[in-house]
C-alpha atoms as a PDB file:
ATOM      1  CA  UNK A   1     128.088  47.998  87.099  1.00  0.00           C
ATOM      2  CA  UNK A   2     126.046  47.244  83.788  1.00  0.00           C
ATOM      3  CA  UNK A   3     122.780  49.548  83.402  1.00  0.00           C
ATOM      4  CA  UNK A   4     119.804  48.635  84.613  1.00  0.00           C
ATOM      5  CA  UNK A   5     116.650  49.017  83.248  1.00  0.00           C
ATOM      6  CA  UNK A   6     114.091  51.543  83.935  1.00  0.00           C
ATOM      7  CA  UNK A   7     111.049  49.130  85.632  1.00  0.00           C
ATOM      8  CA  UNK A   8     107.425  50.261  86.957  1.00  0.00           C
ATOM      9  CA  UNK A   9     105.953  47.121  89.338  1.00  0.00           C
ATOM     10  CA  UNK A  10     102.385  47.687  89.325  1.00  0.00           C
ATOM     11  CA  UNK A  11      99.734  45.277  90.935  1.00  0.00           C
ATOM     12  CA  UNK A  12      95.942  45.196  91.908  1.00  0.00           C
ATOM     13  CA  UNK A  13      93.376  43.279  91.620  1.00  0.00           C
ATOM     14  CA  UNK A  14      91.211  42.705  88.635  1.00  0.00           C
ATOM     15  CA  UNK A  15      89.385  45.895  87.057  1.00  0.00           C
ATOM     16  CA  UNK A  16      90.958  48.179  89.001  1.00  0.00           C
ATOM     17  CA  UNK A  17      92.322  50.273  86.288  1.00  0.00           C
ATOM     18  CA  UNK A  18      96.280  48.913  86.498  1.00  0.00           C
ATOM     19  CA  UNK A  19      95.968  47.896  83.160  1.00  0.00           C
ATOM     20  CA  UNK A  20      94.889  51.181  81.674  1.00  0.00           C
ATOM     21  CA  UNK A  21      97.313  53.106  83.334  1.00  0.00           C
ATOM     22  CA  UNK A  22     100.771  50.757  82.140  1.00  0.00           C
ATOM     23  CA  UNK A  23      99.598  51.182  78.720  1.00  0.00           C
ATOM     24  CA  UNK A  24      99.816  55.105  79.502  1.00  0.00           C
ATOM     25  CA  UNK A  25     102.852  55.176  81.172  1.00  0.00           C
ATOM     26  CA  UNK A  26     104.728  52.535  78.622  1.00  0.00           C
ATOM     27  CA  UNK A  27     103.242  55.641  76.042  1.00  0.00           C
ATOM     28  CA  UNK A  28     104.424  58.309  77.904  1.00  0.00           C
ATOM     29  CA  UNK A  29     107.556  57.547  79.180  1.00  0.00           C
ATOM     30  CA  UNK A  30     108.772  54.949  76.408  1.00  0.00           C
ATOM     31  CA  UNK A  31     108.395  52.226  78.429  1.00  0.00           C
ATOM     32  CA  UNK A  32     107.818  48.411  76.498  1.00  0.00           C
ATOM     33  CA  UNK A  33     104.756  46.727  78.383  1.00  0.00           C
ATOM     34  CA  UNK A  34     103.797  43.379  79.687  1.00  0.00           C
ATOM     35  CA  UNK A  35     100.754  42.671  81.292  1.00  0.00           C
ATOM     36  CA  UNK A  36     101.381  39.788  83.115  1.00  0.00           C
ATOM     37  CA  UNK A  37      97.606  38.391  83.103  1.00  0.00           C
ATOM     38  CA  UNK A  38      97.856  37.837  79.443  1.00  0.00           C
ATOM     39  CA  UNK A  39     100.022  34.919  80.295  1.00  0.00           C
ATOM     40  CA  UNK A  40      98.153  33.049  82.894  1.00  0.00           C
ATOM     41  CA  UNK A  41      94.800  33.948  80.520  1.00  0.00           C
ATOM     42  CA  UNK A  42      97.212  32.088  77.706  1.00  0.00           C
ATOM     43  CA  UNK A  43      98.016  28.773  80.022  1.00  0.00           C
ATOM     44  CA  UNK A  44      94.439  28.297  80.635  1.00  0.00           C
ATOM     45  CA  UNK A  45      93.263  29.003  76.378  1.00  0.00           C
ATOM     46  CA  UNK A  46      96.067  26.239  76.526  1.00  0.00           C
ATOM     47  CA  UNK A  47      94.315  24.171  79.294  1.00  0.00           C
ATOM     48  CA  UNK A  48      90.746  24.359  78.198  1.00  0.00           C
ATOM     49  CA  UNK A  49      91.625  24.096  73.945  1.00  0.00           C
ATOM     50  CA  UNK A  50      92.795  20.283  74.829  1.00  0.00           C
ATOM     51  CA  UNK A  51      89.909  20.165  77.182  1.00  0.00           C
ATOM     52  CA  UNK A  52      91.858  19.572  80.619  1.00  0.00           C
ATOM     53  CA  UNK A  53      90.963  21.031  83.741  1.00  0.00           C
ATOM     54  CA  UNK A  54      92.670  24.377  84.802  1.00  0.00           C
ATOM     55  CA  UNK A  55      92.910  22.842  88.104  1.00  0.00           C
ATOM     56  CA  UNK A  56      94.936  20.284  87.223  1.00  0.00           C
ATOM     57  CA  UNK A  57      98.551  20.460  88.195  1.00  0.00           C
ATOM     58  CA  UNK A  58      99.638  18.801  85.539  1.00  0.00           C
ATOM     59  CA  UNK A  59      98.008  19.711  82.773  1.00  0.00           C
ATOM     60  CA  UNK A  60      98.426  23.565  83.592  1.00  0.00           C
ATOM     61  CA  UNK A  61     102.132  23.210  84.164  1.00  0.00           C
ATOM     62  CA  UNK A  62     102.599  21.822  80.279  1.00  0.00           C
ATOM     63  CA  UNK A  63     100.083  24.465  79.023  1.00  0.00           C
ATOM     64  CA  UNK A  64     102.914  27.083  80.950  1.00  0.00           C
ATOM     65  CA  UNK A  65     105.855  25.369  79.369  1.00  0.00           C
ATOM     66  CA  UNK A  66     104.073  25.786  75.732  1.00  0.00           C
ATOM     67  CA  UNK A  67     102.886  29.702  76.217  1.00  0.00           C
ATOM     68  CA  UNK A  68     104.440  31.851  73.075  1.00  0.00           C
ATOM     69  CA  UNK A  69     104.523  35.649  74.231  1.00  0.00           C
ATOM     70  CA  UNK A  70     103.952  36.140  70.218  1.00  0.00           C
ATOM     71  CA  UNK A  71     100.458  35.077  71.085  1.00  0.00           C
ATOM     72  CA  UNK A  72      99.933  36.941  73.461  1.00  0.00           C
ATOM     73  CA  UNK A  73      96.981  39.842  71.430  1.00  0.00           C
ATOM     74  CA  UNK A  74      94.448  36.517  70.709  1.00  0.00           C
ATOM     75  CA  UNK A  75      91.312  37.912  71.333  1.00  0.00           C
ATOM     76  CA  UNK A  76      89.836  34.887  72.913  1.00  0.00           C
ATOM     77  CA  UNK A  77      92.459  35.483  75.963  1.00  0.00           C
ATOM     78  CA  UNK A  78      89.948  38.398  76.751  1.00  0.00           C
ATOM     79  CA  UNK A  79      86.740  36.445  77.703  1.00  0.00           C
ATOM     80  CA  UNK A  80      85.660  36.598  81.224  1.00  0.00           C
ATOM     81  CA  UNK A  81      85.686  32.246  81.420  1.00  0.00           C
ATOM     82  CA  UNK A  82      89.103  32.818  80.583  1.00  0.00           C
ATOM     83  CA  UNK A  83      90.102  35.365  83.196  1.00  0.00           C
ATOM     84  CA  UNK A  84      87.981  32.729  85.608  1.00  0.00           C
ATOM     85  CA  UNK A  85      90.218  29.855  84.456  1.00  0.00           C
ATOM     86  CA  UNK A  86      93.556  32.097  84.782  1.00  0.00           C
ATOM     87  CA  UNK A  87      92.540  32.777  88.122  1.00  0.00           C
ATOM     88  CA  UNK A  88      92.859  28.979  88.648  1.00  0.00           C
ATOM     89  CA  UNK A  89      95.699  28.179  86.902  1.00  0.00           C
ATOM     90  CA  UNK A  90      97.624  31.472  88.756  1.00  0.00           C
ATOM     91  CA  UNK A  91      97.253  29.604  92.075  1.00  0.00           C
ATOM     92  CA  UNK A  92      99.367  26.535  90.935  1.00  0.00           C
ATOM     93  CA  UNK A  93     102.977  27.373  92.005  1.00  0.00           C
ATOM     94  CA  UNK A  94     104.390  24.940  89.103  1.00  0.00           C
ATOM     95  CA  UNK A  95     102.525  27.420  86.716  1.00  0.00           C
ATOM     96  CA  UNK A  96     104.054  30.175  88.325  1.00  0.00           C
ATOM     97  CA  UNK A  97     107.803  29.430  88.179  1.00  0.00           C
ATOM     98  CA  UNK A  98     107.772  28.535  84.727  1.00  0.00           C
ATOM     99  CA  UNK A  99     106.073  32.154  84.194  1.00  0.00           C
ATOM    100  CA  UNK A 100     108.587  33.656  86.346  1.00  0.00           C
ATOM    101  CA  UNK A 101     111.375  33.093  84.203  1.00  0.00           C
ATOM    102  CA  UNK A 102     109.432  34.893  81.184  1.00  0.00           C
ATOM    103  CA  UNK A 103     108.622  37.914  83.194  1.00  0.00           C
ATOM    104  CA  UNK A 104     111.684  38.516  84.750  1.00  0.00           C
ATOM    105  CA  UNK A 105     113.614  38.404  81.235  1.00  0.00           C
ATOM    106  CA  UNK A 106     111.448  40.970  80.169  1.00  0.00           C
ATOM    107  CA  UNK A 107     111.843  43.465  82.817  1.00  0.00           C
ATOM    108  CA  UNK A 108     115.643  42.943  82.334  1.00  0.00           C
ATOM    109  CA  UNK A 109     115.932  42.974  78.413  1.00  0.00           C
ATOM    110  CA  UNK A 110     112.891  45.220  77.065  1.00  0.00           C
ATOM    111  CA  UNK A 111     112.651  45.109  73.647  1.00  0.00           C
ATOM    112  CA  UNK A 112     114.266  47.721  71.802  1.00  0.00           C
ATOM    113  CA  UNK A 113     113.937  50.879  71.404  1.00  0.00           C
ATOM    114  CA  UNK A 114     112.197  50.776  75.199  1.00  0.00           C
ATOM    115  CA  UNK A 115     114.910  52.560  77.564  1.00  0.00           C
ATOM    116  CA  UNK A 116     113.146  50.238  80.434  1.00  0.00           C
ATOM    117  CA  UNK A 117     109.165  48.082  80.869  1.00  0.00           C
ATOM    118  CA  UNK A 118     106.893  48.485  83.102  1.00  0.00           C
ATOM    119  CA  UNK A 119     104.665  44.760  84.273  1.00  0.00           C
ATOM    120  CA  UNK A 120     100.876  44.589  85.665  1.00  0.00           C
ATOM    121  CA  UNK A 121      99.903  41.718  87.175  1.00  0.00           C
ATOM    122  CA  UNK A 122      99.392  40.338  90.883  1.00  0.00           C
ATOM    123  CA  UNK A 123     102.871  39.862  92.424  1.00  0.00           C
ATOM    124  CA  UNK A 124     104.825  42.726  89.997  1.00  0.00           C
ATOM    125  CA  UNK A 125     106.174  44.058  92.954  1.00  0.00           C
ATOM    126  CA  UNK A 126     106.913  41.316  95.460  1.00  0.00           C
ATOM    127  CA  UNK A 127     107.783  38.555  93.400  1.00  0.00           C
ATOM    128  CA  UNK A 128     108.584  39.052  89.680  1.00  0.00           C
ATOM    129  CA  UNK A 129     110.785  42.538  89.972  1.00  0.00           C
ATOM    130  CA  UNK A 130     111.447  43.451  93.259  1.00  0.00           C
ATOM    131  CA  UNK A 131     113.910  45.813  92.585  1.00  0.00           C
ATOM    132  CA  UNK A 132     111.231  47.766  90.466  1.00  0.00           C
ATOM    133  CA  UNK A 133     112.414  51.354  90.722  1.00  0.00           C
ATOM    134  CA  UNK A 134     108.662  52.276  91.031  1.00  0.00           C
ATOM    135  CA  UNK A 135     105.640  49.984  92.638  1.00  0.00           C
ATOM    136  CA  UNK A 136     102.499  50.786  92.417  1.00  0.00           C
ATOM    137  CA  UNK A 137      99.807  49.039  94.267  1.00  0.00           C
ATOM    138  CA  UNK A 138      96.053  50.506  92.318  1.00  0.00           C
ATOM    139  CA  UNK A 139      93.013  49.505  93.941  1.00  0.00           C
ATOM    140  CA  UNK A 140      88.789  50.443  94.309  1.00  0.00           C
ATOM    141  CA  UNK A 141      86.081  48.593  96.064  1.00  0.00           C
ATOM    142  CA  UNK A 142      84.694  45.829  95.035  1.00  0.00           C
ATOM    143  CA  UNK A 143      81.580  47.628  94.081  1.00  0.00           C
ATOM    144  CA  UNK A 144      83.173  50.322  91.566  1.00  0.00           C
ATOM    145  CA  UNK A 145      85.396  47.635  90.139  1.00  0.00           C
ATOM    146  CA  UNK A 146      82.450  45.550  89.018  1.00  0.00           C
ATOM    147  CA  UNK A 147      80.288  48.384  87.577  1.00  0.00           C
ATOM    148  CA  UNK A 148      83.427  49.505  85.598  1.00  0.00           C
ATOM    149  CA  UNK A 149      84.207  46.200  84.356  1.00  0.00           C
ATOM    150  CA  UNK A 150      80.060  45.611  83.803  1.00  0.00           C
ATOM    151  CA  UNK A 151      79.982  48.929  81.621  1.00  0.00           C
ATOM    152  CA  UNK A 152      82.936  47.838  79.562  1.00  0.00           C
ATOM    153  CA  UNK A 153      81.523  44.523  78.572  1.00  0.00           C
ATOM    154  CA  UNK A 154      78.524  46.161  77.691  1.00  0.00           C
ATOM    155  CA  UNK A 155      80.397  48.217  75.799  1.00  0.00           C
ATOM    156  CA  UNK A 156      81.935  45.769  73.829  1.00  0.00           C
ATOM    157  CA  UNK A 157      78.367  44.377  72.982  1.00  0.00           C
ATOM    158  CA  UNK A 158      78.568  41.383  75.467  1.00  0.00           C
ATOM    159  CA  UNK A 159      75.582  40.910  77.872  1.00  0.00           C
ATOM    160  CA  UNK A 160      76.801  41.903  81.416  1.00  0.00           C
ATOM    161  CA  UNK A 161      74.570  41.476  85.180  1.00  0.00           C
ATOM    162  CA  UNK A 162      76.198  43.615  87.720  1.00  0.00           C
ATOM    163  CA  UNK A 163      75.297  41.318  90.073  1.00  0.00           C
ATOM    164  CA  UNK A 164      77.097  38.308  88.025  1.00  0.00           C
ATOM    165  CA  UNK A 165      80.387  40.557  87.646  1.00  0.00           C
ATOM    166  CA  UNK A 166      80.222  41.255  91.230  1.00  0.00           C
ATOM    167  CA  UNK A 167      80.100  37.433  92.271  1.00  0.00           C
ATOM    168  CA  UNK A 168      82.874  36.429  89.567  1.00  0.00           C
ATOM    169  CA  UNK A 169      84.660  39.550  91.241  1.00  0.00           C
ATOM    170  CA  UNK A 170      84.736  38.223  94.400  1.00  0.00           C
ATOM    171  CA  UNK A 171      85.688  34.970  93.685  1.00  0.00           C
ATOM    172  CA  UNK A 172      89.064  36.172  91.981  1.00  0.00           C
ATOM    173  CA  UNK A 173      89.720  38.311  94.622  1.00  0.00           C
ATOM    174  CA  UNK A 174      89.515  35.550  97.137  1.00  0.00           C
ATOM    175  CA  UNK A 175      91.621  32.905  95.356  1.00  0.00           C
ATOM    176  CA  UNK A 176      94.498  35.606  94.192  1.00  0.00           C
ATOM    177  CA  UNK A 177      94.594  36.975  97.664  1.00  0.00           C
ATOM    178  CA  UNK A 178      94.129  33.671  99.617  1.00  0.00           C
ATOM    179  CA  UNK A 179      96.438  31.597  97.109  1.00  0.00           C
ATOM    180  CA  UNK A 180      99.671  30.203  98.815  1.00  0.00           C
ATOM    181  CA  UNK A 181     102.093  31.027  96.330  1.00  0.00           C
ATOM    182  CA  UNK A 182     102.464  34.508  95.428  1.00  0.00           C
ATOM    183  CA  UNK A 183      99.163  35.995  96.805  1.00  0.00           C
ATOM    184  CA  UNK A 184      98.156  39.475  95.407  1.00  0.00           C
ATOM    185  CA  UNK A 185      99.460  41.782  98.196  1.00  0.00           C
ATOM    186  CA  UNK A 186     101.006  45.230  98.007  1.00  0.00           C
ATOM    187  CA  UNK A 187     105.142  45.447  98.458  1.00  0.00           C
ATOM    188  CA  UNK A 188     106.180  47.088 101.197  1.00  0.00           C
ATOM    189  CA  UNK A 189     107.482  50.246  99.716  1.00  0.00           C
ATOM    190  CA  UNK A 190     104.751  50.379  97.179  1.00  0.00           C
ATOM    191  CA  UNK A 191     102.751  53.422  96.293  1.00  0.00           C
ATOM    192  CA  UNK A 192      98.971  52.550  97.091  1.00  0.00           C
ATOM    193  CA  UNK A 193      96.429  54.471  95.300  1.00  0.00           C
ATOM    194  CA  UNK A 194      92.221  53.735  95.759  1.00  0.00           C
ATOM    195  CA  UNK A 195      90.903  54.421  92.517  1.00  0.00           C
ATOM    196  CA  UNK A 196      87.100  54.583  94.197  1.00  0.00           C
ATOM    197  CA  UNK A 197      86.538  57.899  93.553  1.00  0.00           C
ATOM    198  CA  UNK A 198      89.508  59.467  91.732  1.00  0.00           C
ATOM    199  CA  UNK A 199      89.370  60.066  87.893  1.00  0.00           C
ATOM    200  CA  UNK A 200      91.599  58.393  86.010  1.00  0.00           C
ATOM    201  CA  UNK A 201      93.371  61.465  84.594  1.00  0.00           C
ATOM    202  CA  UNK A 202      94.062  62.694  88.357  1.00  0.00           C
ATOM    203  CA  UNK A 203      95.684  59.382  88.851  1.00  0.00           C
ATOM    204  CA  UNK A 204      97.655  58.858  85.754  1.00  0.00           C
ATOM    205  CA  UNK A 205      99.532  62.301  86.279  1.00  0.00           C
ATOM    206  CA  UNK A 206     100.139  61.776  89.837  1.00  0.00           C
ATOM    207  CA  UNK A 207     102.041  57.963  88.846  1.00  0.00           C
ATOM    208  CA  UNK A 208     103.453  60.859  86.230  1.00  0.00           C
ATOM    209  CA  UNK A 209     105.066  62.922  88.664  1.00  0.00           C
ATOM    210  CA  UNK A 210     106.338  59.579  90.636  1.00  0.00           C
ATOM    211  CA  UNK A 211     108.193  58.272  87.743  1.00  0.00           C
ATOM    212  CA  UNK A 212     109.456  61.246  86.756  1.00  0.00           C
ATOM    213  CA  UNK A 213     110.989  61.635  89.799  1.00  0.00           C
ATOM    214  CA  UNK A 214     112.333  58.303  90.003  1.00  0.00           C
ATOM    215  CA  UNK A 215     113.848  58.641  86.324  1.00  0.00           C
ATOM    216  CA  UNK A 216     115.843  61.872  87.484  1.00  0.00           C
ATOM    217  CA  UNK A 217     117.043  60.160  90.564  1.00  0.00           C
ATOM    218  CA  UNK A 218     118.017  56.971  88.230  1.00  0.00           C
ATOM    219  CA  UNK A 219     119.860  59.025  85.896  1.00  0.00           C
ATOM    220  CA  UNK A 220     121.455  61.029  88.779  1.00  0.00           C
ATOM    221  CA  UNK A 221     123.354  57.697  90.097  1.00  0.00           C
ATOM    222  CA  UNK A 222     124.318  56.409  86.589  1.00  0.00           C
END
């Protein structure tokens, strides 16, 4: 049997701090990292630069078939009526088989030197790798997502309500958890964690302590 890479699944909804903590682990444990969103946020730049609508089948599906992964750090991709749009185009299941295939490849063949990769997104954990040695499944309320995700626009110098984020907060959360193909859901045999009320220090060593343990149990059977 050929070696397998080292993968941490890790899903949640939007502004629930999943993000933040991949780019720690990937630093801590030399992990290469994908976040999943950025290529849903790329098919609907796609969509919306030739002025289609990100509802549109069609159109999304040969945005999909056109994302470059080398494009992946445009700024633009980070706008909120992009993350709105993404949210549309994620519910398309054309969109999301051509996407598959990208995700997959890089959970199996991380770029070097990475010993393994660890993917954020929606359906990490059910869908794209679910043989992840590690799922994670990071969550908060509504409430405490949208007054983190309102303080870090403002931070960034962009005017944010709370009560708009809030709305636009809801509105994801209904169409990635109500979509028919691949809703946002935790696996099984994921490791759920409410972010509410926890620091995220307290939560980043506890994932610590999980994939350290799962690296010495990997190693162990190879």
């Amino acid at each position: 049997m050929g070696y397998r890479p080292f993968v941490i699944a890790i899903d949640g909804p939007a502004a629930s701090g999943k993000g933040t903590l991949a780019r720690r682990l990937a630093e801590r444990f030399a992990l290469a990292r994908l976040d999943t969103g950025t290529l849903y946020r790329a098919t609907a730049l796609l969509v919306l630069d030739a002025a289609g609508d990100p509802a549109d089948p069609r159109a999304a599906e040969f945005a999909a078939r056109r994302v470059d992964p080398q494009r992946l750090a445009d700024p633009r991709l980070r706008a909120d009526a992009i993350a709105s749009a993404a949210s549309v185009v994620a519910a398309i299941p054309e969109v999301r088989r051509v996407l598959l295939g990208l995700q997959q490849d890089f959970a199996e063949h991380p770029p070097v030197p990475a010993r393994g990769a660890v993917l954020d997104g929606r359906d990490i954990g059910t869908i794209v790798c679910p043989q992840a040695d590690v799922k994670l499944f990071i969550t908060a309320s509504t409430e405490a997502r949208a007054a983190r995700r309102a303080k870090e626009l403002r931070e960034q110098g962009a005017p944010a309500i709370y009560e708009n984020v809030l709305q636009d907060l809801n509105e994801r959360d209904a169409r990635d958890s109500g979509r028919r193909a691949a809703p946002l859901k935790a696996a099984h045999d994921a490791h759920v964690i409410d972010t509410t009320t926890l620091d995220a220090d307290v939560v980043f060593e506890r994932v610590c302590a999980l994939v350290a343990r799962a690296l010495k149990e990997k190693e162990w059977q190879q």
